[in-house]
N, C-alpha and C. Protein backbone atom coordinates (compact mmCIF):
# COMPACT_ATOMS: atom_id res chain seq x y z
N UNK A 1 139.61 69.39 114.93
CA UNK A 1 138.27 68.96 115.27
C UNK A 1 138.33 67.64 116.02
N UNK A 2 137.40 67.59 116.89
CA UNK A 2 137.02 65.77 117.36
C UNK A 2 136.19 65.05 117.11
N UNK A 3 135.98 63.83 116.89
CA UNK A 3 135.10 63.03 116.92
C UNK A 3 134.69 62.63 117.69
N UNK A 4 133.65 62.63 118.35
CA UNK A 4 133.12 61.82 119.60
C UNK A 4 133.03 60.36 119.53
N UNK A 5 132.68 60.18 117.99
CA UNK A 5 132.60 58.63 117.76
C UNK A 5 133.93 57.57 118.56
N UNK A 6 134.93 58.19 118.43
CA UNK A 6 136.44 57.62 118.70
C UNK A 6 136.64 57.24 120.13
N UNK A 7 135.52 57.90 121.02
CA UNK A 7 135.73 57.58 122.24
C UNK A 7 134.54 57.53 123.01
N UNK A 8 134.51 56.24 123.38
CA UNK A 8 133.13 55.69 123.87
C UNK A 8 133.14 56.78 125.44
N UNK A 9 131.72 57.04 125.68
CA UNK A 9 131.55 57.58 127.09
C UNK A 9 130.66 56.70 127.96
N UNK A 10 130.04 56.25 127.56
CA UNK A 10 128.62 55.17 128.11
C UNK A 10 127.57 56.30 128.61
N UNK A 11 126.59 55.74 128.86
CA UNK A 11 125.45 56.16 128.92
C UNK A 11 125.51 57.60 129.88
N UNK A 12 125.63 57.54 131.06
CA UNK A 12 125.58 58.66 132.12
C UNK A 12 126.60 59.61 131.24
N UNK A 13 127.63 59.70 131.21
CA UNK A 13 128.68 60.96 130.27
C UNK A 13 127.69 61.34 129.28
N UNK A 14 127.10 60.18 128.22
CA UNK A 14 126.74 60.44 126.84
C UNK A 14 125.33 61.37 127.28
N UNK A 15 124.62 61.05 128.11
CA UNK A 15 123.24 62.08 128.52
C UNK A 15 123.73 63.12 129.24
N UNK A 16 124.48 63.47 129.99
CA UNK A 16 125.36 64.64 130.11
C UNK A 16 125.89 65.60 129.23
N UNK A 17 126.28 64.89 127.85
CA UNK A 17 127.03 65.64 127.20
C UNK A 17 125.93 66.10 126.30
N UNK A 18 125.17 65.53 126.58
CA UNK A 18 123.53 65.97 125.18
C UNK A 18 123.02 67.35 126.04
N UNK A 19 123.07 67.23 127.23
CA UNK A 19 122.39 68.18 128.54
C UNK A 19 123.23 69.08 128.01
N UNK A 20 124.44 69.09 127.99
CA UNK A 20 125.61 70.26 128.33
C UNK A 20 125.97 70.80 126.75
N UNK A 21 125.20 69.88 125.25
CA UNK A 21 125.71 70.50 124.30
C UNK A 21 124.42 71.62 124.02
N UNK A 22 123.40 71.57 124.59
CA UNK A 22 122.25 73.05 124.61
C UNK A 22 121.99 74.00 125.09
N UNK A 23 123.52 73.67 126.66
CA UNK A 23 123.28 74.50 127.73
C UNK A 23 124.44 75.62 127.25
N UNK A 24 125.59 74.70 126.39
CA UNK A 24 126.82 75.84 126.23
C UNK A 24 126.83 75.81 124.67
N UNK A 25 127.25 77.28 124.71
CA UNK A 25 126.91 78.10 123.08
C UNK A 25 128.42 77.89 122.86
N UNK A 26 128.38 77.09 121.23
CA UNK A 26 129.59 77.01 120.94
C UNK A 26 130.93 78.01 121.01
N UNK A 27 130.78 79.37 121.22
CA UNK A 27 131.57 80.47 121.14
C UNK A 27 131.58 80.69 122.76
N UNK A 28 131.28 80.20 123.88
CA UNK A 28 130.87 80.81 124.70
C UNK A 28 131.23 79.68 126.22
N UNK A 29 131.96 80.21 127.37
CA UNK A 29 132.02 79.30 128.10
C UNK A 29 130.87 79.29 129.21
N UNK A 30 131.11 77.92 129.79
CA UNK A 30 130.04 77.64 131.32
C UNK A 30 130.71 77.77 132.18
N UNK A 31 130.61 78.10 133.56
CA UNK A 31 131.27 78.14 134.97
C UNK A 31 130.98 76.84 134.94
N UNK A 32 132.10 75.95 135.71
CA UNK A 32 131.22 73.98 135.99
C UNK A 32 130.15 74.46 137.17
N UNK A 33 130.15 75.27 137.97
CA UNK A 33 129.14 75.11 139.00
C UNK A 33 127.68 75.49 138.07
N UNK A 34 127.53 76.28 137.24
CA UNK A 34 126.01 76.25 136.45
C UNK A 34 126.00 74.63 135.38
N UNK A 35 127.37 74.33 134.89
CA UNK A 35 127.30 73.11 134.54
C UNK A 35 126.90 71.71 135.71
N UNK A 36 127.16 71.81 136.31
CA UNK A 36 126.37 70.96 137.37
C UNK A 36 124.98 70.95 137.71
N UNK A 37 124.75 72.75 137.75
CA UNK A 37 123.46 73.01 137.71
C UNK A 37 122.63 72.14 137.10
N UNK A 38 123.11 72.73 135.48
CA UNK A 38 122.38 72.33 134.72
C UNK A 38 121.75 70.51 134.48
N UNK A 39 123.17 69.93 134.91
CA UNK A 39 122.67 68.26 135.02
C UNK A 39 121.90 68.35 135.96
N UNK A 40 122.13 68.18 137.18
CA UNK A 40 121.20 68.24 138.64
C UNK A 40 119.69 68.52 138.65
N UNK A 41 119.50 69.93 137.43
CA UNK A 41 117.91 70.23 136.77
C UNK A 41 117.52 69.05 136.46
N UNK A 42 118.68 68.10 135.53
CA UNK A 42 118.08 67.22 134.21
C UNK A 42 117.52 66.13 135.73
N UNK A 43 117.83 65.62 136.66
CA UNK A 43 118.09 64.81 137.59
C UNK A 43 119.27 63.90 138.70
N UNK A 44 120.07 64.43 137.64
CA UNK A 44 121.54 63.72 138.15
C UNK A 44 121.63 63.88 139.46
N UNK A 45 122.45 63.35 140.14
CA UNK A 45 122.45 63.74 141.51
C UNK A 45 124.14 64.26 141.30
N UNK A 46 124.58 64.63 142.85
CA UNK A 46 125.51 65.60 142.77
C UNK A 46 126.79 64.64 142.32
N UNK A 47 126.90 63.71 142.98
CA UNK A 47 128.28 62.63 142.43
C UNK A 47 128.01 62.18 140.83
N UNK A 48 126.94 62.10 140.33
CA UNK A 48 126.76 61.43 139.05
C UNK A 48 127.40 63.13 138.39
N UNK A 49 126.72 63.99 138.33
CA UNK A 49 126.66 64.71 137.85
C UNK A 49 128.45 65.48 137.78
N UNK A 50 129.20 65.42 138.93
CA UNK A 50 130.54 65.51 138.82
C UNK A 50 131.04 64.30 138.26
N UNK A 51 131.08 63.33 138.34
CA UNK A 51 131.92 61.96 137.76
C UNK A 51 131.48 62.40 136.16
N UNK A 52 130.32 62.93 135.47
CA UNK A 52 130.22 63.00 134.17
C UNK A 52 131.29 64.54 133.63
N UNK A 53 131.05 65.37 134.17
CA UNK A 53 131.58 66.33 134.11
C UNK A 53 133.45 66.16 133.56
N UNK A 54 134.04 65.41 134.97
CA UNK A 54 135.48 64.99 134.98
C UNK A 54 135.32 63.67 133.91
N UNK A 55 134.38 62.74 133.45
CA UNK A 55 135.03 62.06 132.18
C UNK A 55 134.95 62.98 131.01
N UNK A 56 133.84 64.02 130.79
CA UNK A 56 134.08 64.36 129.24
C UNK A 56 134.97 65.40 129.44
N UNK A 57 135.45 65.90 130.37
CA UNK A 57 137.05 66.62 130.38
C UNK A 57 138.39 65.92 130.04
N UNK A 58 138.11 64.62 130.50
CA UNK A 58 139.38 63.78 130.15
C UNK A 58 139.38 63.19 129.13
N UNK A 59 138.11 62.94 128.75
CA UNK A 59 137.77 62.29 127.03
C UNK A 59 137.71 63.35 126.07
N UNK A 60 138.09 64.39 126.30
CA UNK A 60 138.21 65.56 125.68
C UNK A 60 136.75 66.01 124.75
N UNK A 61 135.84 65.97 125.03
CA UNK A 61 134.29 66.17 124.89
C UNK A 61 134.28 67.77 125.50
N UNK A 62 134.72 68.18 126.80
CA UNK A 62 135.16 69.42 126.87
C UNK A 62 136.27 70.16 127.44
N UNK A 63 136.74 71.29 127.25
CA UNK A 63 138.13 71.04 127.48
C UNK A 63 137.30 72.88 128.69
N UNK A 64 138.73 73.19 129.40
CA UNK A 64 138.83 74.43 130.61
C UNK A 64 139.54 75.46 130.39
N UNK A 65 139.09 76.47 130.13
CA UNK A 65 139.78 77.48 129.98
C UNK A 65 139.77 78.64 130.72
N UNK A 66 140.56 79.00 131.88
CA UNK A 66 140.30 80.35 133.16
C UNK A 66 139.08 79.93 133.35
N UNK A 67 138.92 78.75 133.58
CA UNK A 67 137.62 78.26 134.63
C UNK A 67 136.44 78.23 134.14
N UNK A 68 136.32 78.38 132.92
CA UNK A 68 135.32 77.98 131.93
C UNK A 68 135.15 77.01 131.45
N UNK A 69 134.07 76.14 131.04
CA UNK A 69 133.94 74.85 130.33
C UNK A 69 133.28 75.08 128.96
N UNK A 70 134.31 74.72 128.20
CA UNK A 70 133.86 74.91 126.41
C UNK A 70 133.65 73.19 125.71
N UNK A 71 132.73 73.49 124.96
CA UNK A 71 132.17 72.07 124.02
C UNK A 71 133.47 72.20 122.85
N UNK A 72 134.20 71.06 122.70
CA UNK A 72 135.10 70.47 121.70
C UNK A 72 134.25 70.40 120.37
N UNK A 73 135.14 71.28 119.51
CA UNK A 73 134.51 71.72 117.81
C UNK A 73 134.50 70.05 117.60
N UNK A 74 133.19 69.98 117.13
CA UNK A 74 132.79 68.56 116.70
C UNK A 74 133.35 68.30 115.35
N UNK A 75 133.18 66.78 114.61
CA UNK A 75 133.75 66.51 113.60
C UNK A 75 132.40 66.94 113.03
N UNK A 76 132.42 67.49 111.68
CA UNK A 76 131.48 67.62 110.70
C UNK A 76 130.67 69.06 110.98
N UNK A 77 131.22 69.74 112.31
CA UNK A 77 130.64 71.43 112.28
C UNK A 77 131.43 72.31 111.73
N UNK A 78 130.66 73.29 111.63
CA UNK A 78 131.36 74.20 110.97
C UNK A 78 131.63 75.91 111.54
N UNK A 79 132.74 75.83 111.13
CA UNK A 79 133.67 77.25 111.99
C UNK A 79 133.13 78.42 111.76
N UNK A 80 132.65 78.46 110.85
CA UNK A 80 132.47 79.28 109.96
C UNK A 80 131.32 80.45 109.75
């Protein structure tokens, strides 16, 4: 599991990652191009909205799988 607490994102990542934890179903991946979408709806513009994308990939907030973007099992959810 991760903690998000452990790794600061600042503001633009952290409202991104609130956007992107309602848009993707924990069992279930996003294409990044509907993930972009989806910020760009919220307002982001197209560089904000990629620069957030590539930090919570590297801050491990979400990780890629065959070109899918999945939300990192949070600390305190459950698998189950």
């Amino acid at each position: 599991m991760y903690n998000p607490t452990n790794r600061s994102l600042g503001p633009l990542s952290g409202d991104a990652y609130e956007i992107l934890l309602t848009a993707i179903e924990p069992s279930e991946g996003i294409a990044p191009e509907k993930a972009l979408g989806n910020l760009r709806e919220e307002g982001f513009s197209d560089g904000d909205a990629e620069f957030a994308i590539e930090r919570l990939l590297l801050r491990g907030y979400l990780y890629e799988v065959d070109g899918e973007l999945f939300i990192t099992e949070r600390a305190g959810s459950s698998s189950e």
